[in-house]
PDB file of N, CA and C in Angstrom:
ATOM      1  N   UNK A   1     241.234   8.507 232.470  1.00  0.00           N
ATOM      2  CA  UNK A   1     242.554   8.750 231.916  1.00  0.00           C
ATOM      3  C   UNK A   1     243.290   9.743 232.819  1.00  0.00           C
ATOM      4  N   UNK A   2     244.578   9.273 232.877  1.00  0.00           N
ATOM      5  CA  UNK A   2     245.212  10.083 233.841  1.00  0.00           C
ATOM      6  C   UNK A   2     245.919  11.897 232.656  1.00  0.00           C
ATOM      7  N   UNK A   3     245.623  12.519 233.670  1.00  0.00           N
ATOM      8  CA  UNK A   3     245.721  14.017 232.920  1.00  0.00           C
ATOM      9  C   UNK A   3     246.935  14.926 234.246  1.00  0.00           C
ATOM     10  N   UNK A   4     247.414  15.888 233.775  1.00  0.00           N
ATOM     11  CA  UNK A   4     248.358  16.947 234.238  1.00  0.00           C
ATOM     12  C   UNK A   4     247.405  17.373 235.169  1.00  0.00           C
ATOM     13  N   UNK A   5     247.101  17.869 236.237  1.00  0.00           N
ATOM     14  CA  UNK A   5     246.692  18.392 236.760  1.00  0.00           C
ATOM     15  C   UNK A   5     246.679  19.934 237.171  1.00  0.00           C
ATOM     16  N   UNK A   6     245.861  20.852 236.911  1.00  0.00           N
ATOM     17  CA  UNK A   6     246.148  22.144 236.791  1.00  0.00           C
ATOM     18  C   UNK A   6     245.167  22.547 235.562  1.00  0.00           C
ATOM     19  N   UNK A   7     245.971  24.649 235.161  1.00  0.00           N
ATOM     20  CA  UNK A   7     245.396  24.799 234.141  1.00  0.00           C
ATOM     21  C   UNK A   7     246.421  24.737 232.352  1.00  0.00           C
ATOM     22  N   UNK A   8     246.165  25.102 231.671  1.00  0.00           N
ATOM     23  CA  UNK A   8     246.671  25.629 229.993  1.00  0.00           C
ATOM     24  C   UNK A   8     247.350  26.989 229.915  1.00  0.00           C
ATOM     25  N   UNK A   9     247.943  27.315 229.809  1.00  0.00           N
ATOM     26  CA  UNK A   9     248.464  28.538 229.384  1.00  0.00           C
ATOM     27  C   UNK A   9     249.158  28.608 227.902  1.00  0.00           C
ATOM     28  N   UNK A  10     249.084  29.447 227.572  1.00  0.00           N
ATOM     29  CA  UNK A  10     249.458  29.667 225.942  1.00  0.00           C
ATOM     30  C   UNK A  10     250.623  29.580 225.748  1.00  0.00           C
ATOM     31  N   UNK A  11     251.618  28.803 225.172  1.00  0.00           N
ATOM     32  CA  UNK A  11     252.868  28.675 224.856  1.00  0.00           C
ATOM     33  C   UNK A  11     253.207  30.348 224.177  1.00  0.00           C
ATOM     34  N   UNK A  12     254.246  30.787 224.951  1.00  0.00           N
ATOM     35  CA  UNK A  12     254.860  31.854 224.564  1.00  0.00           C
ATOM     36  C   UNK A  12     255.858  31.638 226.122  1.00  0.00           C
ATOM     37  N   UNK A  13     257.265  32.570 225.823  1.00  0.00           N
ATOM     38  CA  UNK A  13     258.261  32.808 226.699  1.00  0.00           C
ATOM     39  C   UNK A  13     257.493  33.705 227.843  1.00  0.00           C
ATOM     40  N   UNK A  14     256.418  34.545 227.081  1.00  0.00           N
ATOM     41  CA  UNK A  14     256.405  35.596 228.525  1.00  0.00           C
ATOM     42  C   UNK A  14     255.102  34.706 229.302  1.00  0.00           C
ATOM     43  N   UNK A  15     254.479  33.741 229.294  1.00  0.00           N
ATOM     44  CA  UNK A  15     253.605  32.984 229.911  1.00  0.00           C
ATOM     45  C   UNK A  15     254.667  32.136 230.266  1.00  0.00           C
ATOM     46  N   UNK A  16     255.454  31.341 230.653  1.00  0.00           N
ATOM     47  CA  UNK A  16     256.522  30.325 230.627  1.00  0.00           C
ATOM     48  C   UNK A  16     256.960  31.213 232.261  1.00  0.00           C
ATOM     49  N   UNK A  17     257.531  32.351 231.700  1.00  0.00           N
ATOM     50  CA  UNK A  17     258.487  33.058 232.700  1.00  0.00           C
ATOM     51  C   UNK A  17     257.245  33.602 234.247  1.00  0.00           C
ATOM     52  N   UNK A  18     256.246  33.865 233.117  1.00  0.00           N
ATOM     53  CA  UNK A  18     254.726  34.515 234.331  1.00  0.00           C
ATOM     54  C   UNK A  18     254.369  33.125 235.068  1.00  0.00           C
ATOM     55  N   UNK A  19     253.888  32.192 234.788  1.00  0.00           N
ATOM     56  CA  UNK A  19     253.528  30.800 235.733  1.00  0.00           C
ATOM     57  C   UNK A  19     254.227  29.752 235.928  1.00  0.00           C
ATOM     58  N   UNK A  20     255.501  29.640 234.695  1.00  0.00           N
ATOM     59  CA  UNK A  20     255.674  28.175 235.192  1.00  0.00           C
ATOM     60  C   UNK A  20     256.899  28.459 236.447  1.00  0.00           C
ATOM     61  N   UNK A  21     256.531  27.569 237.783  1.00  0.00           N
ATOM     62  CA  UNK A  21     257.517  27.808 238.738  1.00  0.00           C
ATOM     63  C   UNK A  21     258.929  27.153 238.336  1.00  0.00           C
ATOM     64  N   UNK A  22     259.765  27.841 238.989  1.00  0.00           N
ATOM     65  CA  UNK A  22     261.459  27.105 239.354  1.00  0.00           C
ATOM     66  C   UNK A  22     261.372  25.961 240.102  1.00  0.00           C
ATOM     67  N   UNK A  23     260.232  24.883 240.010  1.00  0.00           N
ATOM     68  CA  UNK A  23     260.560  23.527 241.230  1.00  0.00           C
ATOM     69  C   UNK A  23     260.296  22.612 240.384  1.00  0.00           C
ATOM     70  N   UNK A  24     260.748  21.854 240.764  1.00  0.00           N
ATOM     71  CA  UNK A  24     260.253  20.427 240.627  1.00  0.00           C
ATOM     72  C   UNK A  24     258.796  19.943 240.002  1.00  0.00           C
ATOM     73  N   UNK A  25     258.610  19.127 238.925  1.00  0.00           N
ATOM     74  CA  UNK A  25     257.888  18.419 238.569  1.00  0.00           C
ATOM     75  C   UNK A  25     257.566  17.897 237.131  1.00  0.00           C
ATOM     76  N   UNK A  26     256.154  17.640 236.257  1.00  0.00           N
ATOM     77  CA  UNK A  26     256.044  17.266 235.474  1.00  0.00           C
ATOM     78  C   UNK A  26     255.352  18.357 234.344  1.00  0.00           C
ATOM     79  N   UNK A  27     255.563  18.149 233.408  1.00  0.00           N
ATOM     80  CA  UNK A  27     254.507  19.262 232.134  1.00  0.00           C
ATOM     81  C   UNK A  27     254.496  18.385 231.171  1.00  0.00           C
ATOM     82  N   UNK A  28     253.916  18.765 230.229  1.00  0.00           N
ATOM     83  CA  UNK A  28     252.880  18.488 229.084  1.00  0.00           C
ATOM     84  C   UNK A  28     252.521  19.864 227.557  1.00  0.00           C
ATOM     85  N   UNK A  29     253.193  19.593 226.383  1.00  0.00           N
ATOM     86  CA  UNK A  29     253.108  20.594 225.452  1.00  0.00           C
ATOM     87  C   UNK A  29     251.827  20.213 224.783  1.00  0.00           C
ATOM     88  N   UNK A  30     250.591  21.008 224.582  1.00  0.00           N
ATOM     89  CA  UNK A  30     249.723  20.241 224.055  1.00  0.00           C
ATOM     90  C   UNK A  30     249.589  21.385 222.375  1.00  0.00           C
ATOM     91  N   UNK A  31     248.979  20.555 221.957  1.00  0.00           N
ATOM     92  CA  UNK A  31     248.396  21.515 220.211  1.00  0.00           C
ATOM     93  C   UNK A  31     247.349  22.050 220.142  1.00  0.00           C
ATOM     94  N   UNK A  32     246.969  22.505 219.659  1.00  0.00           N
ATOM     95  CA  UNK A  32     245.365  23.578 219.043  1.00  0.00           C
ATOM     96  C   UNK A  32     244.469  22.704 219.564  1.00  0.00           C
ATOM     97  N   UNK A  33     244.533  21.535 218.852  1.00  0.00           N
ATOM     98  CA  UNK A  33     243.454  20.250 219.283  1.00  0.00           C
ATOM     99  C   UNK A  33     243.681  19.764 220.196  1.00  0.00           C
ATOM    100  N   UNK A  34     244.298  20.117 221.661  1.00  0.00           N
ATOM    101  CA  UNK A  34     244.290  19.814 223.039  1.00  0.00           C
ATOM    102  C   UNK A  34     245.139  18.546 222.898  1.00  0.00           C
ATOM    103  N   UNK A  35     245.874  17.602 221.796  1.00  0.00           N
ATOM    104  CA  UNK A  35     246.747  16.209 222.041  1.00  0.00           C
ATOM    105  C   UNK A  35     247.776  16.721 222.497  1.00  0.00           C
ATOM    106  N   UNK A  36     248.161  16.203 223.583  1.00  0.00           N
ATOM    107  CA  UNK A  36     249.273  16.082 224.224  1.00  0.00           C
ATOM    108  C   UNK A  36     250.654  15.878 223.188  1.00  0.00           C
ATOM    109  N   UNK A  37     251.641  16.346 222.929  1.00  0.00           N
ATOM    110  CA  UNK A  37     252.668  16.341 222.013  1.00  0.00           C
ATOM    111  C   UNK A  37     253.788  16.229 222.515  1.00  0.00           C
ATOM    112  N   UNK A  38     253.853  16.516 224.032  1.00  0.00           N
ATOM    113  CA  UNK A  38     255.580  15.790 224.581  1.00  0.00           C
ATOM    114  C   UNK A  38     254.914  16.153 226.188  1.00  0.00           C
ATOM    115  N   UNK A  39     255.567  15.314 226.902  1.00  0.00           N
ATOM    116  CA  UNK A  39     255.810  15.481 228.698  1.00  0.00           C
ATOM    117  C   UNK A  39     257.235  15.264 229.031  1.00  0.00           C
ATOM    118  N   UNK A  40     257.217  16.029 229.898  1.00  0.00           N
ATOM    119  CA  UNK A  40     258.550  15.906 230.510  1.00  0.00           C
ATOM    120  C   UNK A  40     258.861  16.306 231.814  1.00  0.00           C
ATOM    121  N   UNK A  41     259.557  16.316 232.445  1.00  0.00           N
ATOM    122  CA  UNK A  41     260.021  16.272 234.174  1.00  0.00           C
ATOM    123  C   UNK A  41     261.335  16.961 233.932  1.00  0.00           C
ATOM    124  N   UNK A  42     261.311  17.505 235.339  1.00  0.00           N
ATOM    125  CA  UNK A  42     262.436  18.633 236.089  1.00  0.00           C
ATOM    126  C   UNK A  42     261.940  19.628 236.374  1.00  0.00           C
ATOM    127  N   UNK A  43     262.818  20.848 236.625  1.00  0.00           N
ATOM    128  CA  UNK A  43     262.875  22.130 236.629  1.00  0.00           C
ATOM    129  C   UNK A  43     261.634  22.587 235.839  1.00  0.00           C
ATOM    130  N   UNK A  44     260.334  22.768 236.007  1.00  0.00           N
ATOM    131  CA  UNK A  44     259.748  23.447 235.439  1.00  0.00           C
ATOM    132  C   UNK A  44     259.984  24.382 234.552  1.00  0.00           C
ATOM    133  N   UNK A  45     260.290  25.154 235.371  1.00  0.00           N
ATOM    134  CA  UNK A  45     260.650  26.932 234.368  1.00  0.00           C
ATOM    135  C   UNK A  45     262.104  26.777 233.733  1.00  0.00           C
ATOM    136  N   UNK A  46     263.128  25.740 233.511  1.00  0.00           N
ATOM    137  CA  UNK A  46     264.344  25.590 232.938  1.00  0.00           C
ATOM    138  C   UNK A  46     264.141  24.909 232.172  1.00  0.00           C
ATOM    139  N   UNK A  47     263.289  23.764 231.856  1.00  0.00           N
ATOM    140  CA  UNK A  47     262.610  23.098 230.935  1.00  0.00           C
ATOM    141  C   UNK A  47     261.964  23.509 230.027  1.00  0.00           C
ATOM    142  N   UNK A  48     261.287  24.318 230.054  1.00  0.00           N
ATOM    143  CA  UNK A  48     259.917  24.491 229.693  1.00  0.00           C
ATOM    144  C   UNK A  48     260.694  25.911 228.627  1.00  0.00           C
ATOM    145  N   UNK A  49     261.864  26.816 229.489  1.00  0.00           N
ATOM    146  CA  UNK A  49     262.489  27.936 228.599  1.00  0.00           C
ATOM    147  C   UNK A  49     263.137  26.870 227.682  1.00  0.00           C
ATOM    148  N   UNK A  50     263.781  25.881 227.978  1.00  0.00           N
ATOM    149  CA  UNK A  50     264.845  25.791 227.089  1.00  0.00           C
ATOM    150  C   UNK A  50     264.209  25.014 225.581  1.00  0.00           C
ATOM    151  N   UNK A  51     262.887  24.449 225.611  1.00  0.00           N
ATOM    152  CA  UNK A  51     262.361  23.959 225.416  1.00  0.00           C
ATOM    153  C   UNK A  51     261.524  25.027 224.050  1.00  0.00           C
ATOM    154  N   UNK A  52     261.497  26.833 224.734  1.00  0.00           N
ATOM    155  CA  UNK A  52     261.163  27.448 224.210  1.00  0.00           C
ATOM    156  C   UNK A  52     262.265  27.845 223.115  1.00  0.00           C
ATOM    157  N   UNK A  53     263.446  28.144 223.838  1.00  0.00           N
ATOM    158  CA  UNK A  53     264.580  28.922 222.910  1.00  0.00           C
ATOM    159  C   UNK A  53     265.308  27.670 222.416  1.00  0.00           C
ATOM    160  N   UNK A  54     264.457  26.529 221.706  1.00  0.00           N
ATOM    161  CA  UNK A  54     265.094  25.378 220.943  1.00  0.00           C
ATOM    162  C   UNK A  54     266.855  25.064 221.401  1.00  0.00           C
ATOM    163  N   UNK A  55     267.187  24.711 222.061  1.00  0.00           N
ATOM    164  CA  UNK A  55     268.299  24.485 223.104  1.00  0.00           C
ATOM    165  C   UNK A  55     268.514  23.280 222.629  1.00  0.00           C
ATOM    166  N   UNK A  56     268.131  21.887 222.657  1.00  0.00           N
ATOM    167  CA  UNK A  56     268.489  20.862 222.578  1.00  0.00           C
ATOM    168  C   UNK A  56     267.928  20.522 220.678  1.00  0.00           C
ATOM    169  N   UNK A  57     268.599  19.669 220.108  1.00  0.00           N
ATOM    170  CA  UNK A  57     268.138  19.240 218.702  1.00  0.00           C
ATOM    171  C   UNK A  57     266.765  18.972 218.631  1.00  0.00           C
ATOM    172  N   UNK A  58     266.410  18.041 220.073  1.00  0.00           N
ATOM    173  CA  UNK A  58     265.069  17.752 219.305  1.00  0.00           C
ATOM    174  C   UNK A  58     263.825  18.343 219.855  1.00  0.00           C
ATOM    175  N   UNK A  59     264.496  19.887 220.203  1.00  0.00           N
ATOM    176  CA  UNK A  59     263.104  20.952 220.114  1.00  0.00           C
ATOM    177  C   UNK A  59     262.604  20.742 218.924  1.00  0.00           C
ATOM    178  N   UNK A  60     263.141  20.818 217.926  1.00  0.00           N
ATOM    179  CA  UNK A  60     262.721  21.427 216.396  1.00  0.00           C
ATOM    180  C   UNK A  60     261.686  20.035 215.998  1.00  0.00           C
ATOM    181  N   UNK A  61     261.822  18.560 216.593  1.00  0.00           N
ATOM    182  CA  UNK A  61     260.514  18.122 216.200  1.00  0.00           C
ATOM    183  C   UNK A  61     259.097  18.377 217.354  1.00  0.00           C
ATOM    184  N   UNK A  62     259.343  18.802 218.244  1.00  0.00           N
ATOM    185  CA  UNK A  62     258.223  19.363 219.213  1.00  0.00           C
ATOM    186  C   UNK A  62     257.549  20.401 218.785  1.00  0.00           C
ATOM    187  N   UNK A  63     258.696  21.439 218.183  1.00  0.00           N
ATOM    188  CA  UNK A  63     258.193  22.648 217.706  1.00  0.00           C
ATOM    189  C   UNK A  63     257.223  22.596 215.979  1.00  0.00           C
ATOM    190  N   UNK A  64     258.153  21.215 215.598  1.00  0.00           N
ATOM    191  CA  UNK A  64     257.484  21.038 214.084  1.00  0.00           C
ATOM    192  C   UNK A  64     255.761  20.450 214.293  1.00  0.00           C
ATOM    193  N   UNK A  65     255.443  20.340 215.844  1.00  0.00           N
ATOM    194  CA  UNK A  65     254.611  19.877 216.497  1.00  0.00           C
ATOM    195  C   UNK A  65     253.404  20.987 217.199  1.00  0.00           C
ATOM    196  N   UNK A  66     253.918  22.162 216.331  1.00  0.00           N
ATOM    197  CA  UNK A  66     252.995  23.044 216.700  1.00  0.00           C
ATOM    198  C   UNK A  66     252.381  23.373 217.883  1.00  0.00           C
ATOM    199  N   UNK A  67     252.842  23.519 219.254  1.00  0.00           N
ATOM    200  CA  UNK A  67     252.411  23.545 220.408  1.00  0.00           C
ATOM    201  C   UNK A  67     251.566  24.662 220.732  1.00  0.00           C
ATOM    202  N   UNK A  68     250.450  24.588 221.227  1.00  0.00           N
ATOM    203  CA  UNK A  68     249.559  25.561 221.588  1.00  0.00           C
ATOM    204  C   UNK A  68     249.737  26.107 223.241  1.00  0.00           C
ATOM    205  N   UNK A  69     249.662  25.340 224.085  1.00  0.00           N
ATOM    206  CA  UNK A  69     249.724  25.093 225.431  1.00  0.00           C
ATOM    207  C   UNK A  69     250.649  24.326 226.264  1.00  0.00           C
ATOM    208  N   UNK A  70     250.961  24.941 227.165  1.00  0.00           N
ATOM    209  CA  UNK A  70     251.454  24.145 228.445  1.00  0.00           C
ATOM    210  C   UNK A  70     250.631  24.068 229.458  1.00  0.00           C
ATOM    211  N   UNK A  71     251.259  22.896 230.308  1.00  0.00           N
ATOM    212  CA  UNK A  71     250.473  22.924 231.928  1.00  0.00           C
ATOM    213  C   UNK A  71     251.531  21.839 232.423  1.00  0.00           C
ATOM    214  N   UNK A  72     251.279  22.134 233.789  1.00  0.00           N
ATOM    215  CA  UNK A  72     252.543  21.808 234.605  1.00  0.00           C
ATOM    216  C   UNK A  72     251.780  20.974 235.910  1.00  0.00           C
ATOM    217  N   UNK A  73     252.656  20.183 236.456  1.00  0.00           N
ATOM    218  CA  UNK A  73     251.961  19.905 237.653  1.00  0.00           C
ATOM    219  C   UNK A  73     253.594  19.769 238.788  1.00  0.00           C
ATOM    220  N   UNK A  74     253.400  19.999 240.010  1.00  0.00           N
ATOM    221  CA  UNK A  74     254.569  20.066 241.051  1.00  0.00           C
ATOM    222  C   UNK A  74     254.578  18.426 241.519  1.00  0.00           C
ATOM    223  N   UNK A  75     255.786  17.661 241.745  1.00  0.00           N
ATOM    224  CA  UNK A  75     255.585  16.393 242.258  1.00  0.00           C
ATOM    225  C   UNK A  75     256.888  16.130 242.555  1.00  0.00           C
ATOM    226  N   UNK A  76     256.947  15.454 243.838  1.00  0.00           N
ATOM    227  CA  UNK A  76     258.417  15.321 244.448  1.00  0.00           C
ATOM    228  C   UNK A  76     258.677  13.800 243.464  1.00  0.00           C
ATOM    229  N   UNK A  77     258.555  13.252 242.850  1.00  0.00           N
ATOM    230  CA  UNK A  77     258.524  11.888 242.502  1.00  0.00           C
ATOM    231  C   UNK A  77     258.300  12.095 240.783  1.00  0.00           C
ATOM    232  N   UNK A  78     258.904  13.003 240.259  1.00  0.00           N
ATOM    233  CA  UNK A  78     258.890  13.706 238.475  1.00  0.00           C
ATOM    234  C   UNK A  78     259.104  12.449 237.690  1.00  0.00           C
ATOM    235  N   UNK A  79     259.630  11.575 238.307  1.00  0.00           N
ATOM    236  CA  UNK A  79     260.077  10.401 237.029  1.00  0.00           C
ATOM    237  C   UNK A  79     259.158   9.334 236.931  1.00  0.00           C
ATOM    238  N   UNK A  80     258.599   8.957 238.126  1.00  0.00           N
ATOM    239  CA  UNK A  80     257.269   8.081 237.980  1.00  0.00           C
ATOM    240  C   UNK A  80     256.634   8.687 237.468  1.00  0.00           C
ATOM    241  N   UNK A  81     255.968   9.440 237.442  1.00  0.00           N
ATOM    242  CA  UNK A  81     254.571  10.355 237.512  1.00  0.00           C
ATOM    243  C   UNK A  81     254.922  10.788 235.811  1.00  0.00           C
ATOM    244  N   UNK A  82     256.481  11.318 235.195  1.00  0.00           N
ATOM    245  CA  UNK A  82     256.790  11.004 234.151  1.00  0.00           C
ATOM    246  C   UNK A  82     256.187  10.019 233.313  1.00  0.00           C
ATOM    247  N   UNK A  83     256.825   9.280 233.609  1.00  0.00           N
ATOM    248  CA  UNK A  83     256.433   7.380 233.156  1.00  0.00           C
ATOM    249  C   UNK A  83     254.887   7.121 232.709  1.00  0.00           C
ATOM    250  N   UNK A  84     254.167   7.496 234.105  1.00  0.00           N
ATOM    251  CA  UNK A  84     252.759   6.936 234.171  1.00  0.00           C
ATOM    252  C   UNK A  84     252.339   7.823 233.026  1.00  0.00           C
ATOM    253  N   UNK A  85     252.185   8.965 233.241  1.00  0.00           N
ATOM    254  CA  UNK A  85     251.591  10.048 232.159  1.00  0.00           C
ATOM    255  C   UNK A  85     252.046   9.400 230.861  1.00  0.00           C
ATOM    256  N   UNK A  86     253.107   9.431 230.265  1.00  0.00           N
ATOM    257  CA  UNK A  86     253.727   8.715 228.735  1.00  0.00           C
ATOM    258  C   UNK A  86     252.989   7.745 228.472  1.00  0.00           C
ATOM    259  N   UNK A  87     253.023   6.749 229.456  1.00  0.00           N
ATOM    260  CA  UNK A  87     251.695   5.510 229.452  1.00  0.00           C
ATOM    261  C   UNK A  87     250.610   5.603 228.806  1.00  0.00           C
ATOM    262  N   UNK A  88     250.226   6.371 229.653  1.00  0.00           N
ATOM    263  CA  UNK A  88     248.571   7.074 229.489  1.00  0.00           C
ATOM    264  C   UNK A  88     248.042   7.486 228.553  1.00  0.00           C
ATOM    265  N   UNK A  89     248.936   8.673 228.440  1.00  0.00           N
ATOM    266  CA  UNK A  89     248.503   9.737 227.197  1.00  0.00           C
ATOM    267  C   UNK A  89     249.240   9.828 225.915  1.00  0.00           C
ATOM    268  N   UNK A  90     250.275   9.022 225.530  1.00  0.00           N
ATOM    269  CA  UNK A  90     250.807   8.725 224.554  1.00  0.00           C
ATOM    270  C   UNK A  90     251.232  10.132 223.668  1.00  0.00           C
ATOM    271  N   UNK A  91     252.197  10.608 224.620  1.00  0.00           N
ATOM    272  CA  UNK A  91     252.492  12.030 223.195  1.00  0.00           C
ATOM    273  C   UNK A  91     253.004  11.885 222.180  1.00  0.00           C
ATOM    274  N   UNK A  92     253.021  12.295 221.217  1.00  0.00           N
ATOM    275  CA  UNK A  92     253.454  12.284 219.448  1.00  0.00           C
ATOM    276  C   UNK A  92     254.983  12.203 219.996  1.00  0.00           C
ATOM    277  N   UNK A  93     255.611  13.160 220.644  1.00  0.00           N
ATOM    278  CA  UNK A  93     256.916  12.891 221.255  1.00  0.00           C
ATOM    279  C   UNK A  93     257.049  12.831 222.696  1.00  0.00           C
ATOM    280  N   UNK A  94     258.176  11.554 222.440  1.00  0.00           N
ATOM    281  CA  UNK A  94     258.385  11.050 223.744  1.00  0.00           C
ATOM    282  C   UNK A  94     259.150  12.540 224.608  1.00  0.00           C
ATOM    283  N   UNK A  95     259.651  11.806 225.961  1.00  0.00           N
ATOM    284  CA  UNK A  95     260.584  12.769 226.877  1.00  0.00           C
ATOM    285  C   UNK A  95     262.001  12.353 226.506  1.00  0.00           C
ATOM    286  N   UNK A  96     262.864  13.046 226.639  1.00  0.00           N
ATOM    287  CA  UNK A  96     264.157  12.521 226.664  1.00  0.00           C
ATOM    288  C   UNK A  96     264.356  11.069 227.082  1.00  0.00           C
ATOM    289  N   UNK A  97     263.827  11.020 228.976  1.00  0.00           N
ATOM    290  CA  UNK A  97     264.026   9.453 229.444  1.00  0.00           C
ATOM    291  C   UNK A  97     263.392   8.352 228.012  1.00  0.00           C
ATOM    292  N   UNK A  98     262.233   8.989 227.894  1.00  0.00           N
ATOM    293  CA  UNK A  98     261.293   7.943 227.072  1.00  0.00           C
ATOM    294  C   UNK A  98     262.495   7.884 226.172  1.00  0.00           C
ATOM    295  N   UNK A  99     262.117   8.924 225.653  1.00  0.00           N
ATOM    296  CA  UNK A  99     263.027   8.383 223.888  1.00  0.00           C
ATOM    297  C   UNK A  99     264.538   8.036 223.967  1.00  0.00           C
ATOM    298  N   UNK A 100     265.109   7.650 224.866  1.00  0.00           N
ATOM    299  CA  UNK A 100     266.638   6.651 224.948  1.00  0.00           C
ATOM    300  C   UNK A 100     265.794   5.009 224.860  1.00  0.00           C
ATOM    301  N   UNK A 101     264.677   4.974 225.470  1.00  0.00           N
ATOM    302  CA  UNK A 101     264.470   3.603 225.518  1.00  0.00           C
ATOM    303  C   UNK A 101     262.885   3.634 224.863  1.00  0.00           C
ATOM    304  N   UNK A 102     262.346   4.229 223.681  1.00  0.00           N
ATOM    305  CA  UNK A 102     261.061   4.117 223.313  1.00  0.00           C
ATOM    306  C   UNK A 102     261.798   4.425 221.610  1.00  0.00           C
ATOM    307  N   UNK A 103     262.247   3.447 220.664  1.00  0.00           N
ATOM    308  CA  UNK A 103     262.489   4.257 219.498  1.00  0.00           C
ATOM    309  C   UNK A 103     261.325   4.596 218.329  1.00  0.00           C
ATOM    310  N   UNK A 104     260.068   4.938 219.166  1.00  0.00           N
ATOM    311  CA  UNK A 104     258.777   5.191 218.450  1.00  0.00           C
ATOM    312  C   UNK A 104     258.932   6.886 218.592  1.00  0.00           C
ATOM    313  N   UNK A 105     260.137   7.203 219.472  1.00  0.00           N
ATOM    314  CA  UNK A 105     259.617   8.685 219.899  1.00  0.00           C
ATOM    315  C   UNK A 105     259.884   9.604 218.760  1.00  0.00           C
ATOM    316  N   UNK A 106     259.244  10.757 218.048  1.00  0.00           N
ATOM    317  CA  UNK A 106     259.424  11.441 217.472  1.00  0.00           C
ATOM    318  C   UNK A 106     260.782  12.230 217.890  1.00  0.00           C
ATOM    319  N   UNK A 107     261.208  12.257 218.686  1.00  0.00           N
ATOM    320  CA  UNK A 107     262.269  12.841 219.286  1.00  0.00           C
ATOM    321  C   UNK A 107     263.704  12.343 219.437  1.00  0.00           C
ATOM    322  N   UNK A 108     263.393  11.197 219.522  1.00  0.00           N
ATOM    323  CA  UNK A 108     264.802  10.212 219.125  1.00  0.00           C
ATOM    324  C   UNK A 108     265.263  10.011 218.323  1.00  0.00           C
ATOM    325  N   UNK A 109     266.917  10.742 218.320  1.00  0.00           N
ATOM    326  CA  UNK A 109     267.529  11.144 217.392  1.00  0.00           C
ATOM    327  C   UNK A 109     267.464  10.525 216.004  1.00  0.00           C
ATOM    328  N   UNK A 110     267.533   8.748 216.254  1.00  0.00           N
ATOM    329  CA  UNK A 110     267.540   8.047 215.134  1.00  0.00           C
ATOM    330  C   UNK A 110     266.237   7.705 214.469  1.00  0.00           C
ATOM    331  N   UNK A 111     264.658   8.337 215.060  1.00  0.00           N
ATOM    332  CA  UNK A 111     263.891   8.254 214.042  1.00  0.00           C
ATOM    333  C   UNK A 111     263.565   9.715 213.777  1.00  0.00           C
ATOM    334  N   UNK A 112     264.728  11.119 213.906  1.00  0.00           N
ATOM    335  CA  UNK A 112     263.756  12.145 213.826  1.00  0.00           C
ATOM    336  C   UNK A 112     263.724  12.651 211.993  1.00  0.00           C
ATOM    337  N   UNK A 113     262.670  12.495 211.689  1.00  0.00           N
ATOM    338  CA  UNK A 113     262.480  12.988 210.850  1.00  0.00           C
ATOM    339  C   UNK A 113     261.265  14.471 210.733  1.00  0.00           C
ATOM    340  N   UNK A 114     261.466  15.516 209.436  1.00  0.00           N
ATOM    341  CA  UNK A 114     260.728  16.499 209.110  1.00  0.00           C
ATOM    342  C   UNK A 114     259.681  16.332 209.131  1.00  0.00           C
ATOM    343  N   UNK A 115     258.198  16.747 209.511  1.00  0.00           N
ATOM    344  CA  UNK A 115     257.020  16.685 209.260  1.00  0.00           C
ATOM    345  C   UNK A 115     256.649  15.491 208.693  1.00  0.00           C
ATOM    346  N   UNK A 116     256.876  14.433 209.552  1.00  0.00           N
ATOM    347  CA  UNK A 116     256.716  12.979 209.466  1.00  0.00           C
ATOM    348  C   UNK A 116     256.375  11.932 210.395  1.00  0.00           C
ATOM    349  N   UNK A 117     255.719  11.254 210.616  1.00  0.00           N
ATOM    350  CA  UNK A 117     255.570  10.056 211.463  1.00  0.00           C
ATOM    351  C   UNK A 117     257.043   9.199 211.883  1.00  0.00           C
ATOM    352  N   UNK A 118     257.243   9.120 212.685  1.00  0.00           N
ATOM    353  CA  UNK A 118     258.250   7.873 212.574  1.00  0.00           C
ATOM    354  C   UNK A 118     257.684   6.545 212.289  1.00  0.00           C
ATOM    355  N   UNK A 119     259.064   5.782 211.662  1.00  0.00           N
ATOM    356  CA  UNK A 119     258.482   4.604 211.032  1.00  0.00           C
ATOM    357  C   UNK A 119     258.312   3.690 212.518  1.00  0.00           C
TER     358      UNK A 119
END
């Protein structure tokens, strides 16, 4: 199974700001129980803050997603490597790209519901 490459660090702002770099690539929010719960591509460290300080609407189902960990990997090519990972590892919520064209994603607007499965 294809995995992030790297290590875990504990979801908090001051771990975010301490490792995750300003470049380019892919991450991964995982839970207590190590499942992967969203991936996403870009800006590492602009992602990953905004992601923290609920910025976009559908932080609040990532966050209703209890995240334990991040990990990041650097890749000039963020949107494949995007893609493949979503494939793979199937997070509870999709990425933005995913969820315009995946309406399974917990994150997409029109199935987000509270502490719920989408239908």
């Amino acid at each position: 199974m294809t995995q992030i490459k790297g290590h875990d660090y504990t979801w908090s702002q001051s771990w975010i700001e301490f490792k995750a770099p300003n470049a380019l690539g892919v991450y991964c929010l995982r839970g207590k129980d190590g499942k992967v719960i969203f991936i996403g591509k870009g800006n590492i460290l602009e992602r990953l803050l905004s992601h923290w300080l609920k910025e976009n609407s559908a932080d609040a189902a990532i966050w209703d997603h209890a995240p334990a960990t991040f990990r990041f990997e650097l890749t000039t090519h963020p949107a494949e490597r995007e893609a493949e990972l979503i494939r793979e590892l199937n997070p509870s919520c999709g990425s933005s790209a995913h969820a315009r064209s995946a309406t399974r994603s917990c994150c997409h607007p029109r199935n987000f519901q509270w502490n719920s499965q989408p239908a």
